[in-house]
N, C-alpha and C. Protein backbone atom coordinates (compact mmCIF):
# COMPACT_ATOMS: atom_id res chain seq x y z
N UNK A 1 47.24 -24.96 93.90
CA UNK A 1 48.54 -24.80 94.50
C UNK A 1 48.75 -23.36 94.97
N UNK A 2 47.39 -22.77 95.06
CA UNK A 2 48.03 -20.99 95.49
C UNK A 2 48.21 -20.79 96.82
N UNK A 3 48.29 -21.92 97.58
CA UNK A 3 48.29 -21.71 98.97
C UNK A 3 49.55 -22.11 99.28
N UNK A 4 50.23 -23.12 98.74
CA UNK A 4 51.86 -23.38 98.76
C UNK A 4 52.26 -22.21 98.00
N UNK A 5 52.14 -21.67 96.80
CA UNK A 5 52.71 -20.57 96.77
C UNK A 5 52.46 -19.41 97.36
N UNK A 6 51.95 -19.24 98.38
CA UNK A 6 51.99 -18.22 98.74
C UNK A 6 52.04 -18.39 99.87
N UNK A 7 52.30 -19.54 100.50
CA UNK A 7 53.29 -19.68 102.06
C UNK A 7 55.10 -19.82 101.63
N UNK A 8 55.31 -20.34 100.44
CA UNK A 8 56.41 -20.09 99.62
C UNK A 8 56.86 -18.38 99.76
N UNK A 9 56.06 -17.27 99.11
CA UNK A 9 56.69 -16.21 98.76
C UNK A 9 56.47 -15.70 100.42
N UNK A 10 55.44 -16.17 101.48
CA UNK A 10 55.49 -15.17 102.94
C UNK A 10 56.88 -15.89 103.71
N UNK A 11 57.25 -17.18 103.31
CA UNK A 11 58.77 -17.48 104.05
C UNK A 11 59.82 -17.43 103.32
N UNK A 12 59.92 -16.64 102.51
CA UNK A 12 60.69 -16.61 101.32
C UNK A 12 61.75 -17.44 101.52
N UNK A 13 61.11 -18.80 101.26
CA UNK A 13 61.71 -20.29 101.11
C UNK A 13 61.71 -20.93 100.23
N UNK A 14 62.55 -21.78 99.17
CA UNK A 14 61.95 -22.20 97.75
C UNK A 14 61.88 -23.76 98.05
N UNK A 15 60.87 -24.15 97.58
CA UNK A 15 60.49 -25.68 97.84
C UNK A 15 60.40 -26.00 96.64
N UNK A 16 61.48 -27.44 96.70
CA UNK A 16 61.10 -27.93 95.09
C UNK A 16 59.49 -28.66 94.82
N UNK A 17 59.21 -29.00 93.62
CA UNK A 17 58.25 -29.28 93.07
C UNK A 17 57.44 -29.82 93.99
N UNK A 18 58.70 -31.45 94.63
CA UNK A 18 58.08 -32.25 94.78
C UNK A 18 56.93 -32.05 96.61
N UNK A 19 58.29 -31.09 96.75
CA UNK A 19 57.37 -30.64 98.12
C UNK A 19 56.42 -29.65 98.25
N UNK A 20 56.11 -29.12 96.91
CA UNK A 20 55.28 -28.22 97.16
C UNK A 20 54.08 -28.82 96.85
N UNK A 21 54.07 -30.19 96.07
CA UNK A 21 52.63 -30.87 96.01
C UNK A 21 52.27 -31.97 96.93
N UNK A 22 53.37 -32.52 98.37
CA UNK A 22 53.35 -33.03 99.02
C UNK A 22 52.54 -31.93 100.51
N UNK A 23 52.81 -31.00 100.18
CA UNK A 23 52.49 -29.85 101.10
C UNK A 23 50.65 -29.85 100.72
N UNK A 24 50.15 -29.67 99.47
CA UNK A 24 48.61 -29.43 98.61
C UNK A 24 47.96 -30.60 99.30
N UNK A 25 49.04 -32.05 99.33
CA UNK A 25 48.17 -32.70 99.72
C UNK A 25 47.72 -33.18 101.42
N UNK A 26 48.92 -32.32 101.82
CA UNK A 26 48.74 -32.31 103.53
C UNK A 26 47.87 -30.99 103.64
N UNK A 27 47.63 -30.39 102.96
CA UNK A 27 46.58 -29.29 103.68
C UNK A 27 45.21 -30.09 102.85
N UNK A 28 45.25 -30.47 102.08
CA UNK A 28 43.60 -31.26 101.48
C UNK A 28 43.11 -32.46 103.03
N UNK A 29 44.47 -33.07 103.03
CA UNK A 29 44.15 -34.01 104.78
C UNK A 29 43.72 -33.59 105.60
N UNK A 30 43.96 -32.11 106.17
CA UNK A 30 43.56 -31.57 107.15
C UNK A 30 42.41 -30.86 106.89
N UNK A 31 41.98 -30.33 105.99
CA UNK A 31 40.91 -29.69 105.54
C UNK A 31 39.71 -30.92 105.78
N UNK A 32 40.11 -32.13 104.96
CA UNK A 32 38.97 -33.26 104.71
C UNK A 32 38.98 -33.75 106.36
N UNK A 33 39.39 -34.03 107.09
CA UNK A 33 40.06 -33.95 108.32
C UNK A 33 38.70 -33.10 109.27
N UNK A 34 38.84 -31.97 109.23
CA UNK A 34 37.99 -31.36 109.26
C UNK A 34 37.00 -30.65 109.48
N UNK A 35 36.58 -30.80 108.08
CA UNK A 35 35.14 -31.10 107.89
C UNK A 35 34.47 -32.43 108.06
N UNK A 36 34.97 -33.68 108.17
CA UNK A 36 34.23 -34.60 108.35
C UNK A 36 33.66 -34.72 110.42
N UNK A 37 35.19 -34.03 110.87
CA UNK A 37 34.53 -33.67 112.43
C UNK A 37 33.30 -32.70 112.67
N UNK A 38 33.78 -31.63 112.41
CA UNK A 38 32.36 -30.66 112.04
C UNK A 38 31.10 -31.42 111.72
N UNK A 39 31.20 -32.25 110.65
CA UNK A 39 29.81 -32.54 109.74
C UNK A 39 29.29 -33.55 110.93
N UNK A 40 30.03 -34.24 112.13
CA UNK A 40 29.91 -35.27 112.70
C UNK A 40 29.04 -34.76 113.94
N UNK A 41 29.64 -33.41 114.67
CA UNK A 41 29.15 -32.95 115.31
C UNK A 41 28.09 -32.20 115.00
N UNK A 42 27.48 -31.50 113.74
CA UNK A 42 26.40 -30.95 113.73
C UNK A 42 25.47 -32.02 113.36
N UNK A 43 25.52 -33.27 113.16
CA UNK A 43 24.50 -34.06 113.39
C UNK A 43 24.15 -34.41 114.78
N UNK A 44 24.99 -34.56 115.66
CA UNK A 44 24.47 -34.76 117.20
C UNK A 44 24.04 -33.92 117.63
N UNK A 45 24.79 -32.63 117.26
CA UNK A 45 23.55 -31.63 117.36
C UNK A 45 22.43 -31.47 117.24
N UNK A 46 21.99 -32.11 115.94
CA UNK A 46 20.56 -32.37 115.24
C UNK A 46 19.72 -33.42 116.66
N UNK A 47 20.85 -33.96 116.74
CA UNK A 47 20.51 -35.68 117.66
C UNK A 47 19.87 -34.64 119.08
N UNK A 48 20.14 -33.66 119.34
CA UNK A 48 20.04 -33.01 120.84
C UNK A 48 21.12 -32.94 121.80
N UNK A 49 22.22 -32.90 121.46
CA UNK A 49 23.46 -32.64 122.03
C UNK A 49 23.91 -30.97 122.15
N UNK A 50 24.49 -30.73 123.95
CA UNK A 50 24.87 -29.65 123.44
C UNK A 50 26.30 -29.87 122.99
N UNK A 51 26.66 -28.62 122.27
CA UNK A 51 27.09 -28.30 121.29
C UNK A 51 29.02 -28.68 121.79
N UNK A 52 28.90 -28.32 122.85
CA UNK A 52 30.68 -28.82 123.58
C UNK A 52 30.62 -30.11 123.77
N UNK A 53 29.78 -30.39 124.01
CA UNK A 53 29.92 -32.02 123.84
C UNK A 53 29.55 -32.77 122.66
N UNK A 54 29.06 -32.59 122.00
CA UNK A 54 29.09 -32.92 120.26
C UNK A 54 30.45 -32.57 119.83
N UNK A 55 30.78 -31.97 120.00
CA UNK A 55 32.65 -31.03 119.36
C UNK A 55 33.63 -32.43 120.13
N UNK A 56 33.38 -32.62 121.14
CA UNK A 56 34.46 -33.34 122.09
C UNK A 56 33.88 -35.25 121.28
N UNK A 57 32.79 -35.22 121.23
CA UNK A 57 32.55 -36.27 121.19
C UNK A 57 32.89 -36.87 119.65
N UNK A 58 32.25 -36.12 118.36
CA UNK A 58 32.73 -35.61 117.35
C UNK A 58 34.53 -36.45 117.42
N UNK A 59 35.21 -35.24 117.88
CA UNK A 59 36.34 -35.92 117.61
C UNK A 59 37.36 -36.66 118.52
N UNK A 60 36.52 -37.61 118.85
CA UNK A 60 36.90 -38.44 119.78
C UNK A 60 36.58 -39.91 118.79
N UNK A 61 35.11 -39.87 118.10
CA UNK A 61 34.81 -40.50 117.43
C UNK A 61 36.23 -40.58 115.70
N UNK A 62 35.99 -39.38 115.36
CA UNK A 62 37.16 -39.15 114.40
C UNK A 62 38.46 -39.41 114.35
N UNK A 63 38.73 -39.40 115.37
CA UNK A 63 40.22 -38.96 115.61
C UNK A 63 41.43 -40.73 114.72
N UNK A 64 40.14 -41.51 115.11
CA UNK A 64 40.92 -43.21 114.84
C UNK A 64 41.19 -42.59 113.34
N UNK A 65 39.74 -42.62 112.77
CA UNK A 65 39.93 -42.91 111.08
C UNK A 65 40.70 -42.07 110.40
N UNK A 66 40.72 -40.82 111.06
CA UNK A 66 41.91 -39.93 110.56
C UNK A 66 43.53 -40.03 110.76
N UNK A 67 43.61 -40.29 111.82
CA UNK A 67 45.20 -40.61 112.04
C UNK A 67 45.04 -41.87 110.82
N UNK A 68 44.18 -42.57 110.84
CA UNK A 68 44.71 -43.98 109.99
C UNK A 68 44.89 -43.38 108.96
N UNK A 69 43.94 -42.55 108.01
CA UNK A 69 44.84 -42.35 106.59
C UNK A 69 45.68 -41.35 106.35
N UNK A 70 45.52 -40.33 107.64
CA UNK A 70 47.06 -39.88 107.41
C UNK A 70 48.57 -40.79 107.94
C-alpha cells in the first residue's frame, strides 16, 4: 500500500480505507495489464516482427481480455 500512501500525502487528500485498497487494486490491473502486453509483444519479436508492429499488434490482441476483467 506505499503507493496509495504516498499519492495520499503528494495530494494531500485523505481516502478512507476502503478506497485506498480499491485504488492497490486498480494499480495491480494496470500493472498486470501491462506486462502481459509487453510479454506478448516480445514474443513476436522473437517470432521476427518489427518491433512497432509487435507493440500495435500486441495490444490490439490484449486489449479484449483486459477490458473484460477490468
Amino acid at each position: 500500500m506505499a503507493s496509495v500512501d504516498g499519492l495520499k500525502h503528494v495530494t494531500s487528500s485523505c481516502l478512507d480505507d476502503f478506497a485506498s485498497i480499491k485504488m492497490e487494486f486498480q494499480i495491480g490491473t494496470v500493472v498486470n495489464a501491462a506486462v502481459l502486453v509487453i510479454d506478448h509483444a516480445a514474443q513476436l519479436i522473437k517470432e521476427g516482427m518489427p518491433p512497432g508492429e509487435a507493440m500495435l499488434t500486441a495490444m490490439t490482441v490484449e486489449f479484449r481480455p483486459i477490458v473484460m476483467i477490468t
